[in-house]
N, C-alpha and C. Protein backbone atom coordinates (compact mmCIF):
# COMPACT_ATOMS: atom_id res chain seq x y z
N UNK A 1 0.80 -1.19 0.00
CA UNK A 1 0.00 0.00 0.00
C UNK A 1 0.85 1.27 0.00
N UNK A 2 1.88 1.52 0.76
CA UNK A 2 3.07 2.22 0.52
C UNK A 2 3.06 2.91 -0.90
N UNK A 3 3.46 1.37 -1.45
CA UNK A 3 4.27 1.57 -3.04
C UNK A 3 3.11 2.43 -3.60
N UNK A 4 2.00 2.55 -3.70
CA UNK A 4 0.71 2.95 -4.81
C UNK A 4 1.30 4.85 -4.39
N UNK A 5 1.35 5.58 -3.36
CA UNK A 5 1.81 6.64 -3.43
C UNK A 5 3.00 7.22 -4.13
N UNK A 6 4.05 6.21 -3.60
CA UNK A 6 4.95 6.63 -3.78
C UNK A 6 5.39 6.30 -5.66
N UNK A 7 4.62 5.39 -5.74
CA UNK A 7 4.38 5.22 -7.67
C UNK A 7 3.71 6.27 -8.49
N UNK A 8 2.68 7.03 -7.61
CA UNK A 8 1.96 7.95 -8.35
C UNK A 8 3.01 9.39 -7.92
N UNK A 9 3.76 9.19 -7.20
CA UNK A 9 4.25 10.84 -7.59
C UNK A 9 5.53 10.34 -8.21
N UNK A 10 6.62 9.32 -8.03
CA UNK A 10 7.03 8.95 -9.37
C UNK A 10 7.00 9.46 -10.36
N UNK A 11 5.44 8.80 -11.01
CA UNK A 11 4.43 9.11 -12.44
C UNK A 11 4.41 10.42 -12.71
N UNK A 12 4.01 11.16 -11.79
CA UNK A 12 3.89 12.75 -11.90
C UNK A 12 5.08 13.12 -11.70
N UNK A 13 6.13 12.74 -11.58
CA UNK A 13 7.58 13.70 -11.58
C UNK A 13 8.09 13.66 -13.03
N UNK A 14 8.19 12.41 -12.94
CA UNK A 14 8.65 11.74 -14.39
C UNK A 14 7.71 12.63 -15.50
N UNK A 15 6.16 13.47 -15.76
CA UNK A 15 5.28 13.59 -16.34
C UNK A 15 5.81 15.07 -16.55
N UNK A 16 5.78 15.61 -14.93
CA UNK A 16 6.55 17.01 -14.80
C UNK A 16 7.56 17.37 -15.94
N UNK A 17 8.61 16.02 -15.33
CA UNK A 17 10.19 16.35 -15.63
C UNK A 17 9.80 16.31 -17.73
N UNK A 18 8.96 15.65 -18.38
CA UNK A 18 8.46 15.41 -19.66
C UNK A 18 8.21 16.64 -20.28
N UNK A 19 7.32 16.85 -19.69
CA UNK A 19 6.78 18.69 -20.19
C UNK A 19 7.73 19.66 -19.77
N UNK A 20 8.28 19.28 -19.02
CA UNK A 20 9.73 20.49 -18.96
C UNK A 20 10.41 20.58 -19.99
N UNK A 21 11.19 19.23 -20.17
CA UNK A 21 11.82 18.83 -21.49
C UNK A 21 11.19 19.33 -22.86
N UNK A 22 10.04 18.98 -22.80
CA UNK A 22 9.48 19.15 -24.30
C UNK A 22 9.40 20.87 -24.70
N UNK A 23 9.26 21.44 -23.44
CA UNK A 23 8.99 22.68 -23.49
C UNK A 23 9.93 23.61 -23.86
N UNK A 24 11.04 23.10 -23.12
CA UNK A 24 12.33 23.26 -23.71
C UNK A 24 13.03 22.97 -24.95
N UNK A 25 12.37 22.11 -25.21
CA UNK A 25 13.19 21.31 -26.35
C UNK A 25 12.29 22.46 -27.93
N UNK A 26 10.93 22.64 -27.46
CA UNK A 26 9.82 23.36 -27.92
C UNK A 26 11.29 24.99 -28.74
N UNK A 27 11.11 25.32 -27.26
CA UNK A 27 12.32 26.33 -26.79
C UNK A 27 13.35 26.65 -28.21
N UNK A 28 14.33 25.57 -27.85
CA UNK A 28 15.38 25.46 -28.37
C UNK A 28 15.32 25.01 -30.27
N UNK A 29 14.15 24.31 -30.35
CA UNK A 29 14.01 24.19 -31.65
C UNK A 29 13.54 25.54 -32.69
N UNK A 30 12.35 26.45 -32.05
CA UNK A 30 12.14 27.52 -31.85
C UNK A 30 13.80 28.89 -32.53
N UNK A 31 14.79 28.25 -31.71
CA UNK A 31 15.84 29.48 -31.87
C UNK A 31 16.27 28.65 -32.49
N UNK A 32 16.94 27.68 -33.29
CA UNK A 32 17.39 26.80 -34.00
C UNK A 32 16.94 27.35 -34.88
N UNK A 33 15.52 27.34 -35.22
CA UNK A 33 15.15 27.55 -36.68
C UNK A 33 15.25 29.22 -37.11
N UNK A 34 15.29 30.24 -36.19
CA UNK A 34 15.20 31.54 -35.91
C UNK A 34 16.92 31.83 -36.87
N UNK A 35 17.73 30.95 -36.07
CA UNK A 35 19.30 30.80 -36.43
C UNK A 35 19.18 29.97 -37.70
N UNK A 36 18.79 29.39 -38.41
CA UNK A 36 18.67 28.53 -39.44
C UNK A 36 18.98 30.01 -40.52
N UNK A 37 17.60 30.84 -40.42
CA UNK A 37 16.78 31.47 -41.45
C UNK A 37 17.63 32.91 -41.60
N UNK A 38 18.43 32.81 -40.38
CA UNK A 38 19.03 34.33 -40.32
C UNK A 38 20.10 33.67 -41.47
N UNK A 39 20.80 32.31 -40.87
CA UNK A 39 22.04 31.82 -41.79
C UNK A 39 21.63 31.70 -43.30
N UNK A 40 20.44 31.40 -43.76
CA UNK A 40 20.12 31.40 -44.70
C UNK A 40 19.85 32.85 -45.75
N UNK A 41 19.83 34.10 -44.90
CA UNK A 41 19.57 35.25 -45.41
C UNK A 41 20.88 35.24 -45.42
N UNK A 42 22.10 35.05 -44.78
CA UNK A 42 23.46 35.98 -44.76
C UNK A 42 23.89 35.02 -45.67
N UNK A 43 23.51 33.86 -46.26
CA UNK A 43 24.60 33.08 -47.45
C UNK A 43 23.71 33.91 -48.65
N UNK A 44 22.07 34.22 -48.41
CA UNK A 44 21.97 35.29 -50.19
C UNK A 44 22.69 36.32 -49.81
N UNK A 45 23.27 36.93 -49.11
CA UNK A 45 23.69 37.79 -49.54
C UNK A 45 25.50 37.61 -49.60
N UNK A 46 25.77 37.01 -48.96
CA UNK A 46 27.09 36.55 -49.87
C UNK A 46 27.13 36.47 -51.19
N UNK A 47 26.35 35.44 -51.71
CA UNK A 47 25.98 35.20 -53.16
C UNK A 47 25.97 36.56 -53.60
N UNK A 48 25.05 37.13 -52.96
CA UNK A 48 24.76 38.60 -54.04
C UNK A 48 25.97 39.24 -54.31
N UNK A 49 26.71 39.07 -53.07
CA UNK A 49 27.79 40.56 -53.06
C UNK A 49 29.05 39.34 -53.58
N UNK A 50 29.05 38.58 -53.72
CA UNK A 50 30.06 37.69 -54.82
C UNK A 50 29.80 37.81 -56.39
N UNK A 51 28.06 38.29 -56.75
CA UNK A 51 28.28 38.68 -58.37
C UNK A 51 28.69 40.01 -58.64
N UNK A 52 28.24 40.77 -57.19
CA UNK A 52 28.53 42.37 -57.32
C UNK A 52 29.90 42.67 -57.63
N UNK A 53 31.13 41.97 -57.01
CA UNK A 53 32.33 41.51 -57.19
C UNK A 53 33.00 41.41 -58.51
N UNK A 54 32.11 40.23 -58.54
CA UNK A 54 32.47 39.72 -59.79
C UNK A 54 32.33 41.02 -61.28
N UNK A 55 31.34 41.52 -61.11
CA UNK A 55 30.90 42.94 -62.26
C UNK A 55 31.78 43.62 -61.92
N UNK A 56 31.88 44.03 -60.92
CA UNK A 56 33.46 44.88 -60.48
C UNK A 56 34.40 44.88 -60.84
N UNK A 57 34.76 43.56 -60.62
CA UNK A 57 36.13 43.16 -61.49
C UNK A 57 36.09 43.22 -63.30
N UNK A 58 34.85 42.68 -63.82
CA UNK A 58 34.91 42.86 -65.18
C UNK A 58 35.00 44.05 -65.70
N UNK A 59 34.39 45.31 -64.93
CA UNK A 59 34.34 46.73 -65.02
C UNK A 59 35.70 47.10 -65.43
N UNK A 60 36.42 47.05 -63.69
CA UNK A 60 38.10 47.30 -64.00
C UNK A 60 38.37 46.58 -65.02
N UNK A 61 38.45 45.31 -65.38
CA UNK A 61 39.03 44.81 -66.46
C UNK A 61 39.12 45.86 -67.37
N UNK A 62 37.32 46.17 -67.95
CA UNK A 62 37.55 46.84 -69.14
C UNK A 62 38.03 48.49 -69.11
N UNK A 63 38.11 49.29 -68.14
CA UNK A 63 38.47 50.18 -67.87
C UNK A 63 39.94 50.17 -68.22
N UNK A 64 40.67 48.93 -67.71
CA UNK A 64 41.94 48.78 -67.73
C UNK A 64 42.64 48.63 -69.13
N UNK A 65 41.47 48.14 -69.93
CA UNK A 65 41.48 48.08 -71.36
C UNK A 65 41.73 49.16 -72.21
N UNK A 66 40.80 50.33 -71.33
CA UNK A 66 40.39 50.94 -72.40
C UNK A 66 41.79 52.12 -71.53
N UNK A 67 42.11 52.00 -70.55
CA UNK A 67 43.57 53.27 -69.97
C UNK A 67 44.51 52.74 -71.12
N UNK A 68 44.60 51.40 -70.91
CA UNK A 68 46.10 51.52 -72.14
C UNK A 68 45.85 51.39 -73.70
N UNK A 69 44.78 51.54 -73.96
CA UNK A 69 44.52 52.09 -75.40
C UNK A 69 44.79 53.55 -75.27
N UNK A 70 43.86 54.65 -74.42
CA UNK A 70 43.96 56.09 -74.20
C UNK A 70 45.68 56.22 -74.27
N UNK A 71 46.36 55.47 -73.52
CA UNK A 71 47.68 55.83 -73.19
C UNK A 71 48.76 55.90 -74.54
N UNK A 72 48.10 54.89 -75.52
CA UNK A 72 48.61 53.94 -76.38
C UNK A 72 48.37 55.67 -77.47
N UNK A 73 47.11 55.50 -77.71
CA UNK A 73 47.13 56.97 -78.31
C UNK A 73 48.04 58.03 -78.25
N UNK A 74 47.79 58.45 -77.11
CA UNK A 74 48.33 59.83 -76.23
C UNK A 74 49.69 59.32 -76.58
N UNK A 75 50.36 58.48 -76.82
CA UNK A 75 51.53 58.15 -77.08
C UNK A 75 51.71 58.70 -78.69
N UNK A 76 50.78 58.09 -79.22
CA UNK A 76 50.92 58.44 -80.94
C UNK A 76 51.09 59.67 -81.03
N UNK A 77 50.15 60.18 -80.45
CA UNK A 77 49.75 61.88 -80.89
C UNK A 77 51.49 62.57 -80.76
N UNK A 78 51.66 62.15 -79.03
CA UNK A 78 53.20 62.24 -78.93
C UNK A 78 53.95 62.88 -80.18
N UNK A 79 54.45 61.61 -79.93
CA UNK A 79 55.12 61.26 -81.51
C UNK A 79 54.81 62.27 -82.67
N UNK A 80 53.96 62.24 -83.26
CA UNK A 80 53.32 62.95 -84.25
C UNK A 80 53.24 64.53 -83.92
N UNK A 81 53.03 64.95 -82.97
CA UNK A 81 53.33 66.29 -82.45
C UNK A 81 55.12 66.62 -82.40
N UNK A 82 55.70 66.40 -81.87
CA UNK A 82 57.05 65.93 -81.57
C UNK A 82 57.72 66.08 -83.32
N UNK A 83 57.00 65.14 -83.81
CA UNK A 83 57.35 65.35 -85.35
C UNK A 83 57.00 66.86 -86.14
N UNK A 84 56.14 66.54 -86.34
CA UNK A 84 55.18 68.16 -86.35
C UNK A 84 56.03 69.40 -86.17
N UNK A 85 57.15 69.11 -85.11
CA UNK A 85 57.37 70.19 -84.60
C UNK A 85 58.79 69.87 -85.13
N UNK A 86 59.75 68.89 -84.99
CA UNK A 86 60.70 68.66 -85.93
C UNK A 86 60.23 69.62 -87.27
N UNK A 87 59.69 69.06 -88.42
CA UNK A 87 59.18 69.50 -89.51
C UNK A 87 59.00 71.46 -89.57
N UNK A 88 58.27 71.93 -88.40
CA UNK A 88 58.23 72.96 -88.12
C UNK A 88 59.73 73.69 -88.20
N UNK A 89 60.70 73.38 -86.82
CA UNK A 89 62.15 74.15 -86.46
C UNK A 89 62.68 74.08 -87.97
N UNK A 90 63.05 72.33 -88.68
CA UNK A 90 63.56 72.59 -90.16
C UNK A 90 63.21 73.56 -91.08
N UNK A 91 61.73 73.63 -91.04
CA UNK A 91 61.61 74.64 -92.12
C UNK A 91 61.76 76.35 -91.66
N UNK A 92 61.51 76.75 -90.04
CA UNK A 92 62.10 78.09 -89.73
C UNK A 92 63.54 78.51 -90.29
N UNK A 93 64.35 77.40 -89.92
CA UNK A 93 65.86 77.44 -90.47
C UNK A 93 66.54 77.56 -91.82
């Protein structure tokens, strides 16, 4: 006769200690998924700012293209001025 008490709060600790757990566990799954969705927003935007990058770089590329053509010019003209002006002093003289 003992045992029948001391079995039923047992039952109810063990029942307690259940819904604690779950509640918790409730809890923790809760911020798990909270942390899931944040990690999932900060890898799009990695992605994003890895094509933004990427255009960046093709930009400079062609920028870089197009300085040593300008330069490549500005070089000719050089030259051709430079000459120009040879041609010029000879014929003052």
């Amino acid at each position: 006769m003992v045992y029948i008490p001391i079995t039923i709060s047992f039952v109810a600790l063990l029942f307690s200690l259940y819904q604690f757990a779950s509640k918790n566990n409730k809890e923790e799954t809760s911020q798990i998924t909270t942390v899931l969705i944040k990690l999932e927003a900060i890898a799009e935007s990695i992605l994003e700012l890895k094509g933004d990058v990427r255009s960046m770089r093709d930009d400079l590329n062609d920028l870089r293209e197009r300085i040593t053509r300008v330069e490549a010019s500005a070089k000719q003209a050089h030259k051709r001025l430079d000459h120009m002006e040879g041609k010029e002093s000879r014929s003052d003289d």
